[in-house]
Protein backbone atom coordinates (compact mmCIF):
# COMPACT_ATOMS: atom_id res chain seq x y z
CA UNK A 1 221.01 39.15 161.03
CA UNK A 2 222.92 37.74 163.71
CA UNK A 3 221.35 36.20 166.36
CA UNK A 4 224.18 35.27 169.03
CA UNK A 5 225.14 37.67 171.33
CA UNK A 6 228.76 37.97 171.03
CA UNK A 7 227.90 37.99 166.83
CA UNK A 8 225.77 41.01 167.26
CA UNK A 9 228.60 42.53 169.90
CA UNK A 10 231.11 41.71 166.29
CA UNK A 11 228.53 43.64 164.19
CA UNK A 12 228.61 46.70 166.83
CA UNK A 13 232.25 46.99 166.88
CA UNK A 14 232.60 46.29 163.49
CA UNK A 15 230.97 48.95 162.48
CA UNK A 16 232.61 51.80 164.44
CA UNK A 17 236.17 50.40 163.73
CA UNK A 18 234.85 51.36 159.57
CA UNK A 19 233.87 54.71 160.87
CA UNK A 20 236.70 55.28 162.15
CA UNK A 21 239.34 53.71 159.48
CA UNK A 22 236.96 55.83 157.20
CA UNK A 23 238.00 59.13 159.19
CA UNK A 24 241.45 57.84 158.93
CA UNK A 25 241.68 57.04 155.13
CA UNK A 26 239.82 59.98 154.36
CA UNK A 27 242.25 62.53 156.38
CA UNK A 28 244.82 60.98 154.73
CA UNK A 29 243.66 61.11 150.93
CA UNK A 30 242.65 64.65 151.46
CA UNK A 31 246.25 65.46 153.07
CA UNK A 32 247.47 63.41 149.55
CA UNK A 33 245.72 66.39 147.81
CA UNK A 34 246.51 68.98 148.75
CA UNK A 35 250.23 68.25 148.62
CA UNK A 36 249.91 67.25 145.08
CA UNK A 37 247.54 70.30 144.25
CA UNK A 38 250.75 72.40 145.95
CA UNK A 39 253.12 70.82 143.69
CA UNK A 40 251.36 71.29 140.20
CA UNK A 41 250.80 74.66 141.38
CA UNK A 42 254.88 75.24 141.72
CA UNK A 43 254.22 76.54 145.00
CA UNK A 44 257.61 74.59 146.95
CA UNK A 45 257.02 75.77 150.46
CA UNK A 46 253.77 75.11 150.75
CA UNK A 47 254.19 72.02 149.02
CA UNK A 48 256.84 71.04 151.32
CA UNK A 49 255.02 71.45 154.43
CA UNK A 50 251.89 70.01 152.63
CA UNK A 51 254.49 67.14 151.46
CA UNK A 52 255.66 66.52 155.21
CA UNK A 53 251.78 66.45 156.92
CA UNK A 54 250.61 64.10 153.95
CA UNK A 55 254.18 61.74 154.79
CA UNK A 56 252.95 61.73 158.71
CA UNK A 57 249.44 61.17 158.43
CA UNK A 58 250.16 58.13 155.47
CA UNK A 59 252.59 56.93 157.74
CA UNK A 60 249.97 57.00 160.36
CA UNK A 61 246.83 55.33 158.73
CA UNK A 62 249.37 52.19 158.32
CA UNK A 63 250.59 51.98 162.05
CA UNK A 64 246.91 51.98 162.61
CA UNK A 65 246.80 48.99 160.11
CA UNK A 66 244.10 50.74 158.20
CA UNK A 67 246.62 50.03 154.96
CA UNK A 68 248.59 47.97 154.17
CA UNK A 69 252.57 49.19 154.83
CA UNK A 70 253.56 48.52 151.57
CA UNK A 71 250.62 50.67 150.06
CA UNK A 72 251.54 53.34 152.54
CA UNK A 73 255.48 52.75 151.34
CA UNK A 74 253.98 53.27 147.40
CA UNK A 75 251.89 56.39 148.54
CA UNK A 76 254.80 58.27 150.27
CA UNK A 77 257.34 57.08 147.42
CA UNK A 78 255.18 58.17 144.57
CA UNK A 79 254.44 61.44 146.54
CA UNK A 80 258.14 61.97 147.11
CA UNK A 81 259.33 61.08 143.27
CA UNK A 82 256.36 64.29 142.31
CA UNK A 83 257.80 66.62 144.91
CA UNK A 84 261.33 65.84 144.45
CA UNK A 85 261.05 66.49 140.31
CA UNK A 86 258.96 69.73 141.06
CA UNK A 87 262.09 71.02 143.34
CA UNK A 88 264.23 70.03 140.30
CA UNK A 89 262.43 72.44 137.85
């Protein structure tokens, strides 16, 4: 345990910034889910709208550097190539 002040100020803050990017990456995977659950389903509306909120909150979590851009750039490409080749069909 730390036993400077401003070390046990870092632990505090530390620990609610990983609640919080926690809330974050968690919103986001579940938003990830349901848009993919949509599009195996073959439901396009719902999938789009499902497609759009997962896009945002992706888009999001990486502004709020919680990940990386490029992982963020992966997420919403891979997400996009599954939508786009359920519209197709």
């Amino acid at each position: 345990m730390a036993n400077h002040k401003s070390a046990l100020k870092r632990i505090r803050q530390n620990e609610k910034i990983r609640l919080r990017n926690r809330i974050q990456r968690g919103n986001m995977r579940s938003a990830i889910k349901a848009a993919r659950t949509a599009i195996e389903q073959g439901s396009l509306e719902e999938a789009r709208g499902l497609f759009l909120r997962a896009t945002a909150l992706i888009d999001s979590t990486a502004s709020k550097g919680v990940i990386h851009r490029n992982t963020a750039s992966r997420k919403i490409s891979r997400l996009a190539r599954a939508f786009n080749k359920a519209a197709a069909n």
